[in-house]
PDB file of N, CA and C in Angstrom:
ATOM      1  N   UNK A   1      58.799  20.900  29.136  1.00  0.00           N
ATOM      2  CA  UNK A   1      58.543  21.542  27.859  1.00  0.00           C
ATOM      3  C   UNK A   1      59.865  22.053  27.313  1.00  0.00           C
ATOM      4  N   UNK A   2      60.114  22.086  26.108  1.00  0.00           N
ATOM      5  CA  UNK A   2      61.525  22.303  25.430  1.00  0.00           C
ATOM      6  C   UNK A   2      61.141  23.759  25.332  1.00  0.00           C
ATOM      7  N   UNK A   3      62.309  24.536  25.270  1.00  0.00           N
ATOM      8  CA  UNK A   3      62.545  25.902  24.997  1.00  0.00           C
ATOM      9  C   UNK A   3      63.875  26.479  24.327  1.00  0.00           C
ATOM     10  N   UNK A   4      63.139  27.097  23.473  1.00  0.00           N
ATOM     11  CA  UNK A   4      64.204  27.822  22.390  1.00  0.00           C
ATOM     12  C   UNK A   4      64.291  29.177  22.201  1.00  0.00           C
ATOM     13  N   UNK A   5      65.166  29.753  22.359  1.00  0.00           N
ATOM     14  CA  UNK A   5      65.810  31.025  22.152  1.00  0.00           C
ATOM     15  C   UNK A   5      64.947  31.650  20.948  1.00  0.00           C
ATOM     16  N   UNK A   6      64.729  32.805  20.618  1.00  0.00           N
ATOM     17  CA  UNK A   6      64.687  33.577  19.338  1.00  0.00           C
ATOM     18  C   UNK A   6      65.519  33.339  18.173  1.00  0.00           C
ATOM     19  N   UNK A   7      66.760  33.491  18.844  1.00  0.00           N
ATOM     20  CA  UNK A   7      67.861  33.380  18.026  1.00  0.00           C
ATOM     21  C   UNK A   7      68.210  31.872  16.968  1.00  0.00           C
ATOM     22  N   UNK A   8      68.025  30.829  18.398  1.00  0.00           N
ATOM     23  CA  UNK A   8      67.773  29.503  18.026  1.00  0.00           C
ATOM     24  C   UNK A   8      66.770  29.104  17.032  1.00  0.00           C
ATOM     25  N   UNK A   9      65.951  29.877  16.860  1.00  0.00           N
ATOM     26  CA  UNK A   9      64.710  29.612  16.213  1.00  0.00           C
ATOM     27  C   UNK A   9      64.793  30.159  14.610  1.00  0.00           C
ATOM     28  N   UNK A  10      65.759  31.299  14.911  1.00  0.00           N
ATOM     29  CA  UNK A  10      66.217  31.844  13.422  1.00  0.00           C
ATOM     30  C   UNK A  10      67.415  30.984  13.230  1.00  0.00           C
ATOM     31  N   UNK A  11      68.311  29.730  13.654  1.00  0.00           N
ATOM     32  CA  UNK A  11      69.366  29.463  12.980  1.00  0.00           C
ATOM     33  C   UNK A  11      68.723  28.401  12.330  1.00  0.00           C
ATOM     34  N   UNK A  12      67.529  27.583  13.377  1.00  0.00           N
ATOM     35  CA  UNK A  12      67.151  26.105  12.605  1.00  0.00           C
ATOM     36  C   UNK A  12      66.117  26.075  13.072  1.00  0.00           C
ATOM     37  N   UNK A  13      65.346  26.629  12.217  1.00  0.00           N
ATOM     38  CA  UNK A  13      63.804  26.872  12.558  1.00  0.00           C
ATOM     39  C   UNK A  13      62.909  25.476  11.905  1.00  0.00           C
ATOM     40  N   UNK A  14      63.808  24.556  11.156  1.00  0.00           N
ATOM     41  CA  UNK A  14      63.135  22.991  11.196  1.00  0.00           C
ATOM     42  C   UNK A  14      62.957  22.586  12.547  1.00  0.00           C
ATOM     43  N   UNK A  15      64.190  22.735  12.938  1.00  0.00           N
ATOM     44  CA  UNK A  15      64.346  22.069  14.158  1.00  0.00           C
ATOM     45  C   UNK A  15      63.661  22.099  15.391  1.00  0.00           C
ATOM     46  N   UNK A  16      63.021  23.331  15.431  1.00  0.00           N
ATOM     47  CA  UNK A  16      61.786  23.984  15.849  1.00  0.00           C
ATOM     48  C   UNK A  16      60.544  23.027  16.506  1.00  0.00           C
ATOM     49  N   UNK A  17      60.762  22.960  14.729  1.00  0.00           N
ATOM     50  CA  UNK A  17      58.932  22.639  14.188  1.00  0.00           C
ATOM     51  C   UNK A  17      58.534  21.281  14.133  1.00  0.00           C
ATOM     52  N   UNK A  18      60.329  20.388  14.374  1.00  0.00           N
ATOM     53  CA  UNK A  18      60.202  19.094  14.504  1.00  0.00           C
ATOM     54  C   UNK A  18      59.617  18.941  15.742  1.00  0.00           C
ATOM     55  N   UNK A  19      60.269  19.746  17.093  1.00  0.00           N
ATOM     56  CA  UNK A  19      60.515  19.463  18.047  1.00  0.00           C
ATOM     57  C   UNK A  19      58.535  19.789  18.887  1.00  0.00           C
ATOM     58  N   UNK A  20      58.277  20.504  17.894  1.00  0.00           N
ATOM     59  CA  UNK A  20      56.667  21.114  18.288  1.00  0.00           C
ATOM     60  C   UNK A  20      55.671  19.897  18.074  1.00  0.00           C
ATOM     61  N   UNK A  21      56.312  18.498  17.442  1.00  0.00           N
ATOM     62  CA  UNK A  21      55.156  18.051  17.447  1.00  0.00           C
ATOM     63  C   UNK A  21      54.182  17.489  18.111  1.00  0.00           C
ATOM     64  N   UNK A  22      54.653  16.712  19.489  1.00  0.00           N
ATOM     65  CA  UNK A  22      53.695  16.177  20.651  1.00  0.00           C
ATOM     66  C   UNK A  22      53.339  17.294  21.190  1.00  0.00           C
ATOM     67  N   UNK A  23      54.229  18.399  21.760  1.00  0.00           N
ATOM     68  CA  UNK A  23      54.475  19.144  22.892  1.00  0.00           C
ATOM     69  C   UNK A  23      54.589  20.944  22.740  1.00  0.00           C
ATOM     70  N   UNK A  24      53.818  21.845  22.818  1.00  0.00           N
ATOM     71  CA  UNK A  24      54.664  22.775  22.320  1.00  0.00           C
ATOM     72  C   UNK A  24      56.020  23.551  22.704  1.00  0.00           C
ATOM     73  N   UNK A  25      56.582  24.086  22.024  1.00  0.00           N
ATOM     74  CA  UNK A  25      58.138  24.617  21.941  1.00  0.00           C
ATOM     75  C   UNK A  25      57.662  25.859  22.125  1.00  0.00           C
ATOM     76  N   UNK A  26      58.164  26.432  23.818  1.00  0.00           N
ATOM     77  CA  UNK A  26      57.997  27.904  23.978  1.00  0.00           C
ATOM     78  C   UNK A  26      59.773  28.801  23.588  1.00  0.00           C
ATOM     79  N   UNK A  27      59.420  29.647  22.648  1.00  0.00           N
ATOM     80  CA  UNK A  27      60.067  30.325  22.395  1.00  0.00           C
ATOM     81  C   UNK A  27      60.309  31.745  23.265  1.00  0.00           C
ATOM     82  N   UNK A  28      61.617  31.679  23.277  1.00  0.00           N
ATOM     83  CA  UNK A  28      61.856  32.265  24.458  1.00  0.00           C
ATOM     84  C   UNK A  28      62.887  33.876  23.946  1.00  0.00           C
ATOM     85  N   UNK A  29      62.283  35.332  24.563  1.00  0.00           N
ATOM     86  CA  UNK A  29      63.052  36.263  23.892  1.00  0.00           C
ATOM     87  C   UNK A  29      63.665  36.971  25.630  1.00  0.00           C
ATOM     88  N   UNK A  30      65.274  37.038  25.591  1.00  0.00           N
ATOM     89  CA  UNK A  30      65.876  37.416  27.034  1.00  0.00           C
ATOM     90  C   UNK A  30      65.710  36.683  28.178  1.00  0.00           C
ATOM     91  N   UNK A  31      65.441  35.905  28.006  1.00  0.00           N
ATOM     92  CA  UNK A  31      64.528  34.416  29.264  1.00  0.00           C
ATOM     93  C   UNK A  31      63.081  34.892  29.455  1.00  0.00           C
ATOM     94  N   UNK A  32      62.596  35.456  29.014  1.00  0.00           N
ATOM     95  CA  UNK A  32      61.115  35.602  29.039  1.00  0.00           C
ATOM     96  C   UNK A  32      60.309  34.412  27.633  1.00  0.00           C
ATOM     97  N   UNK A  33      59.255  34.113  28.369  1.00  0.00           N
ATOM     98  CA  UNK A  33      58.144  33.508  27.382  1.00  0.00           C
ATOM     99  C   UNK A  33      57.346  34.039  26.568  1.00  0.00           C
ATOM    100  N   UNK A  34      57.798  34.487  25.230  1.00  0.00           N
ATOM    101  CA  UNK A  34      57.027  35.502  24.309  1.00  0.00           C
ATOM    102  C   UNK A  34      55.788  34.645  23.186  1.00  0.00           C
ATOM    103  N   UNK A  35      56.141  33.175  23.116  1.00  0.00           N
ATOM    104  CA  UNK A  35      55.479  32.510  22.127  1.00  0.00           C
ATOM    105  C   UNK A  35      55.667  31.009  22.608  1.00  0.00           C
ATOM    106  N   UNK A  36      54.515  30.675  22.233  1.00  0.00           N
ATOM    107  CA  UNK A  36      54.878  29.031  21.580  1.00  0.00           C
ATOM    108  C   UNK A  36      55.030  28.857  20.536  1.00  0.00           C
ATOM    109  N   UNK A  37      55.608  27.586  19.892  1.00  0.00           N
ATOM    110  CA  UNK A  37      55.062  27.256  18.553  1.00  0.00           C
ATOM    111  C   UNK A  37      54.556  25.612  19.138  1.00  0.00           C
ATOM    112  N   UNK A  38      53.116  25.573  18.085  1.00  0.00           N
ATOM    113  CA  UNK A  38      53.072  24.408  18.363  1.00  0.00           C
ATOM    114  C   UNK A  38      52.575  23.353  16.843  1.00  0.00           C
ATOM    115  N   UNK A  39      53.099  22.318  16.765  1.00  0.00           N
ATOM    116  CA  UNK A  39      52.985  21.735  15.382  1.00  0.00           C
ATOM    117  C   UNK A  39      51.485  21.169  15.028  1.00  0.00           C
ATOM    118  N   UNK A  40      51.706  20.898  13.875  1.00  0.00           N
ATOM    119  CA  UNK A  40      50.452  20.919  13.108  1.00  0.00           C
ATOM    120  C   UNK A  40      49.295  20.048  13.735  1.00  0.00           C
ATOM    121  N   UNK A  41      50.019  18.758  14.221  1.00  0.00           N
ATOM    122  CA  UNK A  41      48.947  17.412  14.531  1.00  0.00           C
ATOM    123  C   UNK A  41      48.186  17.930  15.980  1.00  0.00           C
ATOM    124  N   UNK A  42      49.315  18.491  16.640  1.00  0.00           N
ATOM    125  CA  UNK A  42      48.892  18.774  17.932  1.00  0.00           C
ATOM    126  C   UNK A  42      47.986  20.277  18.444  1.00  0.00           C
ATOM    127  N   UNK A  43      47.995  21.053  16.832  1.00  0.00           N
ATOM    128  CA  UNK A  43      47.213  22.211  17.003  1.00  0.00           C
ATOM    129  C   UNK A  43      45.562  21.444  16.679  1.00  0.00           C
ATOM    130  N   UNK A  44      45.885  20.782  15.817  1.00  0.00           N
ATOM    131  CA  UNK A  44      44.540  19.995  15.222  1.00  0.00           C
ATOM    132  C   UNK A  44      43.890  19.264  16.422  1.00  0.00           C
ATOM    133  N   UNK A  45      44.140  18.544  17.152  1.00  0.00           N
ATOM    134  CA  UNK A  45      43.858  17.991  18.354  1.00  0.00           C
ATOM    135  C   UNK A  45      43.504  19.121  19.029  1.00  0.00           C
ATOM    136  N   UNK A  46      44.222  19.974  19.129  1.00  0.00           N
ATOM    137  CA  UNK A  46      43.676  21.269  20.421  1.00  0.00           C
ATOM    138  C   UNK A  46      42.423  21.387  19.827  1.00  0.00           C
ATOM    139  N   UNK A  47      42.134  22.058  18.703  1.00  0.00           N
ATOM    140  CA  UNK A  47      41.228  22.610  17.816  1.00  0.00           C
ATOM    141  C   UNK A  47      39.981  21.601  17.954  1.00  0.00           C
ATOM    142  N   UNK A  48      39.878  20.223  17.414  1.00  0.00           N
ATOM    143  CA  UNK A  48      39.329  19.548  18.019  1.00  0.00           C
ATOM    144  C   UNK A  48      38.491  19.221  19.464  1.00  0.00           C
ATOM    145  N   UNK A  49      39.367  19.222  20.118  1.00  0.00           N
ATOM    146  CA  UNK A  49      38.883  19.065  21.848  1.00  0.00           C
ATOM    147  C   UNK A  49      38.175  20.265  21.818  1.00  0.00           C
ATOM    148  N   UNK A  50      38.484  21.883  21.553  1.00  0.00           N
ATOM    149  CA  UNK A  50      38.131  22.552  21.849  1.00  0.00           C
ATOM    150  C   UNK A  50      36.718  23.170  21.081  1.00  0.00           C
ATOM    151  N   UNK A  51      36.570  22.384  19.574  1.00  0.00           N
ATOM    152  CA  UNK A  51      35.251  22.297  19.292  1.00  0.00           C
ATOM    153  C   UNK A  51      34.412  21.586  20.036  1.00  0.00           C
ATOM    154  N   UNK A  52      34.940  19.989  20.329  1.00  0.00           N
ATOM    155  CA  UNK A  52      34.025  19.312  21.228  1.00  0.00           C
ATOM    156  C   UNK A  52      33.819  19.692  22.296  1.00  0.00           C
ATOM    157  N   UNK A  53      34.582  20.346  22.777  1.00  0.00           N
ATOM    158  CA  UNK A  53      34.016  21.150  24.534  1.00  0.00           C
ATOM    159  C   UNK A  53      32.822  21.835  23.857  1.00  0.00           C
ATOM    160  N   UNK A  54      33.222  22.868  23.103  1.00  0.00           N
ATOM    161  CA  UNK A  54      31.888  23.959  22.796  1.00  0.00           C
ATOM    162  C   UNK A  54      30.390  22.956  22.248  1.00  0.00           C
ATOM    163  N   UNK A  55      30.576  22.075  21.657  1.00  0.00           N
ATOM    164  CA  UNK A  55      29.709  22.060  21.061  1.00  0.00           C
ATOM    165  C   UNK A  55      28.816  20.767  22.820  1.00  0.00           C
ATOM    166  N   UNK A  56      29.433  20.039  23.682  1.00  0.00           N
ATOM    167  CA  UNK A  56      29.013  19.663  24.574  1.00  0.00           C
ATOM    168  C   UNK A  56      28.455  20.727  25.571  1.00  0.00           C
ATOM    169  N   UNK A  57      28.605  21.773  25.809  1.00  0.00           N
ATOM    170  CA  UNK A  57      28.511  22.791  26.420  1.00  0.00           C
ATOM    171  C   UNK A  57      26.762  23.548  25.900  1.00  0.00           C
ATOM    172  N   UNK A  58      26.896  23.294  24.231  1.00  0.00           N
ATOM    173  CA  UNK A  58      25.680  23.665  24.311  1.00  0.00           C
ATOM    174  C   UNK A  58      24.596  22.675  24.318  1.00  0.00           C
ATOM    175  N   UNK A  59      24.922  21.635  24.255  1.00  0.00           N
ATOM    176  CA  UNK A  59      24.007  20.747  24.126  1.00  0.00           C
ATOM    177  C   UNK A  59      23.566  20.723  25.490  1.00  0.00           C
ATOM    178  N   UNK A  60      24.907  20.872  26.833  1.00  0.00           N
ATOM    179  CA  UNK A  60      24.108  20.768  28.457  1.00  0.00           C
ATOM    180  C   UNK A  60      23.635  21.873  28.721  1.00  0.00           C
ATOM    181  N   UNK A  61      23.476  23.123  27.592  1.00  0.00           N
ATOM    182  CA  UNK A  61      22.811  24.321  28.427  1.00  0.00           C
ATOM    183  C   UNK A  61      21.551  24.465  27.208  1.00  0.00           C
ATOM    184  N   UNK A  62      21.244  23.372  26.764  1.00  0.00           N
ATOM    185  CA  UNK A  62      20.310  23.190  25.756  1.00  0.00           C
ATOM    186  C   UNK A  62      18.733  23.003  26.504  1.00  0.00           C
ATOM    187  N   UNK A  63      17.629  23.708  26.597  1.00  0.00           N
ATOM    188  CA  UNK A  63      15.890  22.776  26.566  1.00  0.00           C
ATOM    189  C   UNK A  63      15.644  22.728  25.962  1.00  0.00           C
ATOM    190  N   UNK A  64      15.167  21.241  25.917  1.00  0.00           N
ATOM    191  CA  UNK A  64      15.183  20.473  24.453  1.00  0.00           C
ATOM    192  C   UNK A  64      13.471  20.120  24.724  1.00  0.00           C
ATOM    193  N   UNK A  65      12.985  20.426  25.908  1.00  0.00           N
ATOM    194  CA  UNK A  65      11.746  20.583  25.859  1.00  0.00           C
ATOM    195  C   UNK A  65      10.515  21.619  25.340  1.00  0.00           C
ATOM    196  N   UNK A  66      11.869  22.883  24.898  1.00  0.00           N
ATOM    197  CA  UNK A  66      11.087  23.726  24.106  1.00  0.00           C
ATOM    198  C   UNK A  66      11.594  23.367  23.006  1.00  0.00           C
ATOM    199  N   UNK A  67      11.854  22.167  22.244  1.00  0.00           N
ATOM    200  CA  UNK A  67      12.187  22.525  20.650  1.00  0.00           C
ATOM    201  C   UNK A  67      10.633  22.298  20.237  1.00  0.00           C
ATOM    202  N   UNK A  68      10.966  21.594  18.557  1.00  0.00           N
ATOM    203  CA  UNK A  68       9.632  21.798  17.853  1.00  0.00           C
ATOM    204  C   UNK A  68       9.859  20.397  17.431  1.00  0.00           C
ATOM    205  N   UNK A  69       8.730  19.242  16.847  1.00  0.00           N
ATOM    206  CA  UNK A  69       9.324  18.158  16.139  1.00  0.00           C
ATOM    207  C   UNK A  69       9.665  18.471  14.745  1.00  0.00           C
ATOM    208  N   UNK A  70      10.962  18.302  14.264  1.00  0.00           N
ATOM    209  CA  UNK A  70      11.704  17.970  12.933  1.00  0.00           C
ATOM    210  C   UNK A  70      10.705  18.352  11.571  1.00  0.00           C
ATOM    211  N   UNK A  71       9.257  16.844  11.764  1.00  0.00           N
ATOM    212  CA  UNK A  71       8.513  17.231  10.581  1.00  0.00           C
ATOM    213  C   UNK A  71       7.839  18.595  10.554  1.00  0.00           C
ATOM    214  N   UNK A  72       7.393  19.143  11.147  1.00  0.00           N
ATOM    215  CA  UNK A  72       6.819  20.631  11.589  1.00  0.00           C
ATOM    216  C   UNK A  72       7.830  21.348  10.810  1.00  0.00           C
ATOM    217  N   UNK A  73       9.099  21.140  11.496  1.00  0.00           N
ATOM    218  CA  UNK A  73       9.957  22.452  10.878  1.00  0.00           C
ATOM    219  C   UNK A  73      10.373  22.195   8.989  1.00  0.00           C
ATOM    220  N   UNK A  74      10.295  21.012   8.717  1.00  0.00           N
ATOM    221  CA  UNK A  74      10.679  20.813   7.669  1.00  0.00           C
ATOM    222  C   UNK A  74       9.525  20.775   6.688  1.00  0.00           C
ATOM    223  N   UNK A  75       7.857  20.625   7.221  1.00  0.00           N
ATOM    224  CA  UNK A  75       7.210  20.892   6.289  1.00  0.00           C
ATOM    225  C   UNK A  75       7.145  22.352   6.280  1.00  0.00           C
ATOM    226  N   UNK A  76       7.265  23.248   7.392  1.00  0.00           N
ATOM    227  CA  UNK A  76       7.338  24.808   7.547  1.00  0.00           C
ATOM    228  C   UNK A  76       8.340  25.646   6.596  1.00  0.00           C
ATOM    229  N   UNK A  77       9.599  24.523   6.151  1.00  0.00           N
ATOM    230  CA  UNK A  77      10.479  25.082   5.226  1.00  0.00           C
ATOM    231  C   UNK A  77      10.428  24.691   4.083  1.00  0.00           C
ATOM    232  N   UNK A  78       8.713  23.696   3.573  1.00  0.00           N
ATOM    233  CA  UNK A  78       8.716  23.164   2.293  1.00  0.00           C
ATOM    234  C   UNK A  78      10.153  22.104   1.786  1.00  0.00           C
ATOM    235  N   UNK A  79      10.204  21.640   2.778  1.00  0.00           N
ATOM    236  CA  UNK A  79      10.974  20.647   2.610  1.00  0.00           C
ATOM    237  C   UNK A  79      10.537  19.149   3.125  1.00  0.00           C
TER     238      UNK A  79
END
């Protein structure tokens, strides 16, 4: 993983944001790890996966033997 200074980050903070795009760029304050940055495509992908986890998660902690059938609920909502 690439790592950049604070300082580094205030001289060429493109350079940054180029560098964030597969991978994130931990920004670094005294040699400690205070931040990442991570770029746009690859936050979107996180964001992604991490809807599809949630939304698989409820579907396996789903009984689907207590639902109701569809037409029931939709003539129940006059629809």
């Amino acid at each position: 993983m690439t790592s950049l200074s604070i300082s580094q980050l205030k001289v060429n903070p493109a350079k940054a944001i180029l560098a964030s795009g597969d991978y994130p760029v931990a920004i670094e304050n005294r040699g400690e790890v205070e931040a990442y940055l991570v770029g746009k495509d690859l936050f979107e992908r996180l964001e992604r996966y991490v809807e599809d986890f949630i939304d698989r998660q409820a579907i396996e902690n789903t009984n689907f033997s207590k639902g109701k059938d569809l037409n029931e609920v939709l003539d129940s909502l006059g629809i």
